[in-house]
PDB file of N, CA and C in Angstrom:
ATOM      1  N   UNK A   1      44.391 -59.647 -25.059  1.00  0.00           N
ATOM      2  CA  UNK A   1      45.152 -60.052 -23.884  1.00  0.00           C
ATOM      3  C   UNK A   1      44.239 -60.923 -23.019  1.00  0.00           C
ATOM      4  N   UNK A   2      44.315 -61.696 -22.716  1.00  0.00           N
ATOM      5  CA  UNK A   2      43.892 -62.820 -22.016  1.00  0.00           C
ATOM      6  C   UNK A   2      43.938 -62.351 -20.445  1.00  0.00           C
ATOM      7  N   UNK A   3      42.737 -62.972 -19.807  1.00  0.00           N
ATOM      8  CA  UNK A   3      42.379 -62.310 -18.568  1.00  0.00           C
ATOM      9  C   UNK A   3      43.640 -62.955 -17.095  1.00  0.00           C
ATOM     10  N   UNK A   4      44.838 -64.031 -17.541  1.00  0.00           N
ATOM     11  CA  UNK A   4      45.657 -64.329 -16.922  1.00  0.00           C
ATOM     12  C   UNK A   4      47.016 -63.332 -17.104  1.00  0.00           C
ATOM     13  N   UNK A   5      47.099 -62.971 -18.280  1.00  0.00           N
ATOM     14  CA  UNK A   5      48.095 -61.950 -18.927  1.00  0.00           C
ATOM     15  C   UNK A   5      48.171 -60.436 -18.188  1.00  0.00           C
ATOM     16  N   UNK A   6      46.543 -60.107 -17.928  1.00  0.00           N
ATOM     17  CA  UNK A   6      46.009 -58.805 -17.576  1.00  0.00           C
ATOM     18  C   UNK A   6      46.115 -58.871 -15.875  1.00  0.00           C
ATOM     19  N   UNK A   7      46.178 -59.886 -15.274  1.00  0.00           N
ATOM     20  CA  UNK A   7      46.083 -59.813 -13.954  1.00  0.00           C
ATOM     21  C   UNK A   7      48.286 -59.959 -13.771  1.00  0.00           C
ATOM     22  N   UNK A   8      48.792 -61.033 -14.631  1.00  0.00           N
ATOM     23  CA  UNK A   8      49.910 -60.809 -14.032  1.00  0.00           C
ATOM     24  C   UNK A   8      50.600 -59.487 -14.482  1.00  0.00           C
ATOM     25  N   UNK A   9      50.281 -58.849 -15.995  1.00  0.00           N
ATOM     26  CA  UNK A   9      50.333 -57.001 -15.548  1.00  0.00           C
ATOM     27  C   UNK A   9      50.151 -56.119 -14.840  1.00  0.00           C
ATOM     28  N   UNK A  10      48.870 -56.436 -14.362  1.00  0.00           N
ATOM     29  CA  UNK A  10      48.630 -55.552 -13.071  1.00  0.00           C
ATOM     30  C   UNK A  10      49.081 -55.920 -11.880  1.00  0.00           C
ATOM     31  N   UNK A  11      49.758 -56.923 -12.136  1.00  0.00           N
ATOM     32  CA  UNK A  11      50.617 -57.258 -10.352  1.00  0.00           C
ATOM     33  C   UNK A  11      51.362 -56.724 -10.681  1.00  0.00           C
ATOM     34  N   UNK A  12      52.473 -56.973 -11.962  1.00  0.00           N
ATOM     35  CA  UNK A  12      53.566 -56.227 -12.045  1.00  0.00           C
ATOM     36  C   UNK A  12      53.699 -55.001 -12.040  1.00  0.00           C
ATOM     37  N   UNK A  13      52.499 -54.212 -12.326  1.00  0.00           N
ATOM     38  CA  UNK A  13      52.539 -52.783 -12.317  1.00  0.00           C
ATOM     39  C   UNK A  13      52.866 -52.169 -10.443  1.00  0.00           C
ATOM     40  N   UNK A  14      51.434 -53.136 -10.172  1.00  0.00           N
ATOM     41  CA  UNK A  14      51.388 -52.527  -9.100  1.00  0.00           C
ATOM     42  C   UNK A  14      52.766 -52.619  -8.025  1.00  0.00           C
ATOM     43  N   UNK A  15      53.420 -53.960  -7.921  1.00  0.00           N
ATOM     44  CA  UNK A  15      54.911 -53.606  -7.158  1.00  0.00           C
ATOM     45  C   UNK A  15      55.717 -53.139  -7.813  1.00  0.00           C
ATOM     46  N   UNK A  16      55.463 -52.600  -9.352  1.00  0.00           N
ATOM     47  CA  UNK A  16      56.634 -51.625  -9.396  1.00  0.00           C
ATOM     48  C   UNK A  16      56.174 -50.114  -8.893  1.00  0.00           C
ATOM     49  N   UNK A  17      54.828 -49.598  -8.864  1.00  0.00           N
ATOM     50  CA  UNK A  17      54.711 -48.782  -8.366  1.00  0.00           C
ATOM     51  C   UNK A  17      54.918 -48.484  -6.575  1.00  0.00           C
ATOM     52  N   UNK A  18      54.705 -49.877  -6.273  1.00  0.00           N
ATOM     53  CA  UNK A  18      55.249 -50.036  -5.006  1.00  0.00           C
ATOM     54  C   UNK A  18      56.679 -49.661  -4.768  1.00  0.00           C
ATOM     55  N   UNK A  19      57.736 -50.266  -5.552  1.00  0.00           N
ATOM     56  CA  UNK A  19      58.886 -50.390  -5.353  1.00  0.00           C
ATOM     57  C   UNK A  19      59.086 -48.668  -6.023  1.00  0.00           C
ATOM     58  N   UNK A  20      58.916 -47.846  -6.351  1.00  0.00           N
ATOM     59  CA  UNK A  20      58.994 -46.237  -6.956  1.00  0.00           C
ATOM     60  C   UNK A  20      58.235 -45.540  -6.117  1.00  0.00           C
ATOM     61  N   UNK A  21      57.500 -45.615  -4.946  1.00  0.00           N
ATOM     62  CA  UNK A  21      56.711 -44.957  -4.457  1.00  0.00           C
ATOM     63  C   UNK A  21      57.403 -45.082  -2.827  1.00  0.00           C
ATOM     64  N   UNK A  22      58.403 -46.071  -2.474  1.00  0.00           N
ATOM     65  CA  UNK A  22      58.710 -46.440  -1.539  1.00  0.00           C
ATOM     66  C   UNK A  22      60.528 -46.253  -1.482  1.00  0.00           C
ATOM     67  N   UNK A  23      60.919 -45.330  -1.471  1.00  0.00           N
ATOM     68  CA  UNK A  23      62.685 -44.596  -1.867  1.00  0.00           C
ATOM     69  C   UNK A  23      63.243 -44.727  -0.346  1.00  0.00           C
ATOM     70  N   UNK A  24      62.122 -44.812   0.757  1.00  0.00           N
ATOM     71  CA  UNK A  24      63.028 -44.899   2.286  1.00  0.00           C
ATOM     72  C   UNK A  24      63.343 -46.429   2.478  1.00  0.00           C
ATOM     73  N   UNK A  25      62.770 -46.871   1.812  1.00  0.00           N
ATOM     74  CA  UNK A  25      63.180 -48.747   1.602  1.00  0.00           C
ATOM     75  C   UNK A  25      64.165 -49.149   0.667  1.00  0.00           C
ATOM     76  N   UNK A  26      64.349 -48.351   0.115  1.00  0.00           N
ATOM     77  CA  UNK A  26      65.430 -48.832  -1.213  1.00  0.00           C
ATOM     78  C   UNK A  26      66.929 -48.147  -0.469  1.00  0.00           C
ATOM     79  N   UNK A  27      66.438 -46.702   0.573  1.00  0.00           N
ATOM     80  CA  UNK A  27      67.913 -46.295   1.112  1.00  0.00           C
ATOM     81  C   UNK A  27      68.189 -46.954   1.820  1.00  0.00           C
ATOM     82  N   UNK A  28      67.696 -48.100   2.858  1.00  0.00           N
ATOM     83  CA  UNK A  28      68.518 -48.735   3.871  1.00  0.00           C
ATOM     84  C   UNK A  28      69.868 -49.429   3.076  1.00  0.00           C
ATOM     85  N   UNK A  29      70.955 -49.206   3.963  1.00  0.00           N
ATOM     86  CA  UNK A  29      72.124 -49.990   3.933  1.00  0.00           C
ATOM     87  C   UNK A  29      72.820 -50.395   5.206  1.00  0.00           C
ATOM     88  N   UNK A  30      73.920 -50.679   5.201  1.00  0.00           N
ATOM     89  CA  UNK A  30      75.135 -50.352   5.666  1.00  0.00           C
ATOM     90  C   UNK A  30      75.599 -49.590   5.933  1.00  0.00           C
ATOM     91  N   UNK A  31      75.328 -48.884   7.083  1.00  0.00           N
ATOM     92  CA  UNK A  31      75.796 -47.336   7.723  1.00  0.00           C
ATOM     93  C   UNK A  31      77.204 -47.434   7.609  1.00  0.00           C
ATOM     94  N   UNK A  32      77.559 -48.208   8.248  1.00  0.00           N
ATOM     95  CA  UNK A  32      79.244 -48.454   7.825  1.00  0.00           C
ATOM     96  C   UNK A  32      79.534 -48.145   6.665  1.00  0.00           C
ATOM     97  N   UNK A  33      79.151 -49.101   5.547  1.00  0.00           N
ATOM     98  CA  UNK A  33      79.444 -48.787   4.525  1.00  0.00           C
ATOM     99  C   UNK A  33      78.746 -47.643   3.963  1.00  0.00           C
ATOM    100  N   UNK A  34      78.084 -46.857   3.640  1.00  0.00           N
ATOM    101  CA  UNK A  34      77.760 -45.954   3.131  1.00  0.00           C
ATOM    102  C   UNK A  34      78.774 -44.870   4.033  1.00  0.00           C
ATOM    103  N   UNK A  35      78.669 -44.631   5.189  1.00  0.00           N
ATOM    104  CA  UNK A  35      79.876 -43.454   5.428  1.00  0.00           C
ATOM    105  C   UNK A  35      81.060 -43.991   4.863  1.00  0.00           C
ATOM    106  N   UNK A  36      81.386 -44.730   4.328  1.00  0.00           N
ATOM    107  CA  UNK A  36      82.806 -44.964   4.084  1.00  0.00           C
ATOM    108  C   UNK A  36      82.865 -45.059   2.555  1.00  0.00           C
ATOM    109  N   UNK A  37      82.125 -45.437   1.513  1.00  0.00           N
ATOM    110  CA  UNK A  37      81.664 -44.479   0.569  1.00  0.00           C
ATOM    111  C   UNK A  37      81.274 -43.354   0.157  1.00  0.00           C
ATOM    112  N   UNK A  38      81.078 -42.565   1.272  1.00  0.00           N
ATOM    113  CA  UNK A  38      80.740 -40.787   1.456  1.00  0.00           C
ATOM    114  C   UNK A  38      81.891 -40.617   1.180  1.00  0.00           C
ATOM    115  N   UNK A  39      82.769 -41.247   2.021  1.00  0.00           N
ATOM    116  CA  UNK A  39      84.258 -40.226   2.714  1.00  0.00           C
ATOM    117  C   UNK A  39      85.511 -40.429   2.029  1.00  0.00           C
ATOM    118  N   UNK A  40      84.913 -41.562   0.448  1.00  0.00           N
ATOM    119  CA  UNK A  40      85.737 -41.994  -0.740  1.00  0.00           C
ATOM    120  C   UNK A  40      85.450 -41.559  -1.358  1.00  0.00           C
ATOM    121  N   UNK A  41      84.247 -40.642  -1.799  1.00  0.00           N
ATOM    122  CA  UNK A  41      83.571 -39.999  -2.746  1.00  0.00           C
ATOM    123  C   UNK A  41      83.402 -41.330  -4.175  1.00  0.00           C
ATOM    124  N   UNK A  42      83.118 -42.607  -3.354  1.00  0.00           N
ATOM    125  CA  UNK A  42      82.829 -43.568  -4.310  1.00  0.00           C
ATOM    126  C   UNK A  42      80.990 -43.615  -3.921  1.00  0.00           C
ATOM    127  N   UNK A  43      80.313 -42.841  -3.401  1.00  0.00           N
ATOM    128  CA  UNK A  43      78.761 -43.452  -2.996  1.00  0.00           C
ATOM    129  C   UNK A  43      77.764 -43.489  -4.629  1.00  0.00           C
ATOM    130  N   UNK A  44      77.911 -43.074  -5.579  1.00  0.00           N
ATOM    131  CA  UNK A  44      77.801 -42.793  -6.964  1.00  0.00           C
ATOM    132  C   UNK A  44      77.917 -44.434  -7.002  1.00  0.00           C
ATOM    133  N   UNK A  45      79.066 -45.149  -6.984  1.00  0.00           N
ATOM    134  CA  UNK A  45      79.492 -46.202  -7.784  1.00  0.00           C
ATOM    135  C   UNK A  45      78.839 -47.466  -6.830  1.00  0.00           C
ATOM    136  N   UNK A  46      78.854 -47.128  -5.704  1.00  0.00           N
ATOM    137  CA  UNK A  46      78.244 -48.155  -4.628  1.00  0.00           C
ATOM    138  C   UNK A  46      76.644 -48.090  -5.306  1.00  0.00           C
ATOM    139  N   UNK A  47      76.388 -47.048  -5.204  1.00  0.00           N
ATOM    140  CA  UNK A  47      74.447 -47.285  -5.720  1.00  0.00           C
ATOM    141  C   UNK A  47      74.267 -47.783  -6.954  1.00  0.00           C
ATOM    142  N   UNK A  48      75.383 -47.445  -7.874  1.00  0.00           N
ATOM    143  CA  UNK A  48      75.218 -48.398  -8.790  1.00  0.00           C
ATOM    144  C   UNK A  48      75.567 -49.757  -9.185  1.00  0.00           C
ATOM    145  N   UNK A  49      76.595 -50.278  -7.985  1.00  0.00           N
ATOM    146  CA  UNK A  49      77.020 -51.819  -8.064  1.00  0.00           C
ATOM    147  C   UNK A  49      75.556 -52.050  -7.519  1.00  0.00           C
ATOM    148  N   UNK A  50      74.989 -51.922  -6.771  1.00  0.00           N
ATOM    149  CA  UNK A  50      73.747 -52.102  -5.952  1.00  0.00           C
ATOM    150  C   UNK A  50      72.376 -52.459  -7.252  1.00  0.00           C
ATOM    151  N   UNK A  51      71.988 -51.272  -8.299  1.00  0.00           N
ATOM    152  CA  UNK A  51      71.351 -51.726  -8.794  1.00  0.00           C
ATOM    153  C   UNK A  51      71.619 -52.831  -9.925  1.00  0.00           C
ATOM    154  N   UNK A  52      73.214 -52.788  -9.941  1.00  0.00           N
ATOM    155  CA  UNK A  52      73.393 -53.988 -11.267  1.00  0.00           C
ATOM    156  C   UNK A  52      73.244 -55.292 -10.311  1.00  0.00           C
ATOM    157  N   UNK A  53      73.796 -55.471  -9.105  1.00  0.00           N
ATOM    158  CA  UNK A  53      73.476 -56.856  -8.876  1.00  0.00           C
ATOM    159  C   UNK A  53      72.015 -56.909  -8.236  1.00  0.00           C
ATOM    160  N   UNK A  54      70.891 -55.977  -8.411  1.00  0.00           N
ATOM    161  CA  UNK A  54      69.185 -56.362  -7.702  1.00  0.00           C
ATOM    162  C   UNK A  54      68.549 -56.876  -9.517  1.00  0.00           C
ATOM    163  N   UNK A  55      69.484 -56.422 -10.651  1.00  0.00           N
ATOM    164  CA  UNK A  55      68.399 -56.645 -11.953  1.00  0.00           C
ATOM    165  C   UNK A  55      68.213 -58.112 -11.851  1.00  0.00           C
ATOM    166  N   UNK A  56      69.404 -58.360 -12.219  1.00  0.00           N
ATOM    167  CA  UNK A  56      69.567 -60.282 -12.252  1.00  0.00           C
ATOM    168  C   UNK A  56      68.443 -60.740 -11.360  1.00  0.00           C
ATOM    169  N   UNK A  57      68.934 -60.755  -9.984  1.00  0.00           N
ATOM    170  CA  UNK A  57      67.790 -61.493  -8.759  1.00  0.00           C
ATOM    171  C   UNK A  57      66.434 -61.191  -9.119  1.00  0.00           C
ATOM    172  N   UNK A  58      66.214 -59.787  -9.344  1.00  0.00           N
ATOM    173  CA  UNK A  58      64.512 -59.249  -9.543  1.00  0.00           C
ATOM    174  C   UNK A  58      64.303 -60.312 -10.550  1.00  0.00           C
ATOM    175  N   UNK A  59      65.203 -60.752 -11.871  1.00  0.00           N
ATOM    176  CA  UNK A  59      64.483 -61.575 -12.882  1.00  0.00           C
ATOM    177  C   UNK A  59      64.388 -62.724 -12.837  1.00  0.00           C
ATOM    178  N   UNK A  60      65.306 -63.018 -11.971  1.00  0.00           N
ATOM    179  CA  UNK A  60      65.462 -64.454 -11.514  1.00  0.00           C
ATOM    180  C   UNK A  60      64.067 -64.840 -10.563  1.00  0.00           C
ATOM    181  N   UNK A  61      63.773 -63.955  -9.663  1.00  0.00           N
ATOM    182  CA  UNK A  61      63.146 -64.279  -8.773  1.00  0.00           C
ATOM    183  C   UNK A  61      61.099 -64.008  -9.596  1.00  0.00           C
ATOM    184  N   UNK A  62      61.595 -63.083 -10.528  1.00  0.00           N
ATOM    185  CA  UNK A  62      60.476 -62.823 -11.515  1.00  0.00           C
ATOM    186  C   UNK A  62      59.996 -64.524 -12.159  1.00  0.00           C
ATOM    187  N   UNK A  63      61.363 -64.870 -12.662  1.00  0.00           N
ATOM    188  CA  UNK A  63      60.869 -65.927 -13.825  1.00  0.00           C
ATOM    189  C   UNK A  63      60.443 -67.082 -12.534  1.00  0.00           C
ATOM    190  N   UNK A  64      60.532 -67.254 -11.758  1.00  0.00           N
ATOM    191  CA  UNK A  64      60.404 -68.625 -10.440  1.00  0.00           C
ATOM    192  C   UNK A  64      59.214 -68.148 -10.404  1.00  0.00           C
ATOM    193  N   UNK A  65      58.288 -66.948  -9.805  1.00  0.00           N
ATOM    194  CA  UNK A  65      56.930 -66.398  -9.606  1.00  0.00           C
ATOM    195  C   UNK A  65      56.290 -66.813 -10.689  1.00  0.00           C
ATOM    196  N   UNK A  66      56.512 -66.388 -11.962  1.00  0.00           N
ATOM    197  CA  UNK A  66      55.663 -66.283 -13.047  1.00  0.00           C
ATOM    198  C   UNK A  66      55.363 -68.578 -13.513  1.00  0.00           C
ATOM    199  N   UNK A  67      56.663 -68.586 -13.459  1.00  0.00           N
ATOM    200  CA  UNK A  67      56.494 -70.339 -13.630  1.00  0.00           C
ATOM    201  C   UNK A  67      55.462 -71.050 -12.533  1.00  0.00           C
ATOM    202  N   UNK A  68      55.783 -70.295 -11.441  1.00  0.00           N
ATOM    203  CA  UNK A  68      54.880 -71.216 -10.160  1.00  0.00           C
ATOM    204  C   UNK A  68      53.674 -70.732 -10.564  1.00  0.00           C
ATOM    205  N   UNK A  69      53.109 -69.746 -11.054  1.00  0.00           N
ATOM    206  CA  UNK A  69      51.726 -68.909 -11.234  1.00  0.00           C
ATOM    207  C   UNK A  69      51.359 -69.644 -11.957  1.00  0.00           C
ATOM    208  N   UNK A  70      51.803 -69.962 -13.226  1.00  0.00           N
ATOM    209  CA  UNK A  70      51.741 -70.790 -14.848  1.00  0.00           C
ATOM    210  C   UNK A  70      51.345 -72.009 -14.674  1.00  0.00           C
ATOM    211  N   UNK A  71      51.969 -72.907 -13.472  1.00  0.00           N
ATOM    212  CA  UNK A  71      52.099 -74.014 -13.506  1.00  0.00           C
ATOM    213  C   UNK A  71      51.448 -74.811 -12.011  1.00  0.00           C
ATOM    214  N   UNK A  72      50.723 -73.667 -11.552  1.00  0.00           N
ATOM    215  CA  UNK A  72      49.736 -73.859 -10.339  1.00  0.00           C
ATOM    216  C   UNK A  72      48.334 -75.148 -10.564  1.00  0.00           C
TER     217      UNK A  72
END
């Protein structure tokens, strides 16, 4: 592994351990909306529309980082 390979692993490690170590940042919402998903007994389906539309962006916003890094 090449010493550019090993550093953008260990970035990636480290904000994902960031992003798993940090759960009071991932709960902010929409107070509105979250009581009103409580009180539908839809809050299950809301957290999960939530993580299907953050994969896309995270990779999107992954592949723009990794190109600008590459191409610095």
């Amino acid at each position: 592994m090449s010493s550019g390979s090993a550093r953008i692993a260990a970035l990636g490690g480290a904000l994902l351990s960031a992003m798993l170590l940090a759960p009071h940042a991932a709960a902010q919402g929409c107070a509105a909306c979250r009581n009103s998903a409580e009180q539908s007994g839809n809050a299950g389906a809301i957290n999960t529309a939530i993580l299907v539309l953050l994969f896309p962006t995270l990779c999107i916003f992954a592949g723009i980082v990794y190109r600008a890094y590459r191409h610095r």
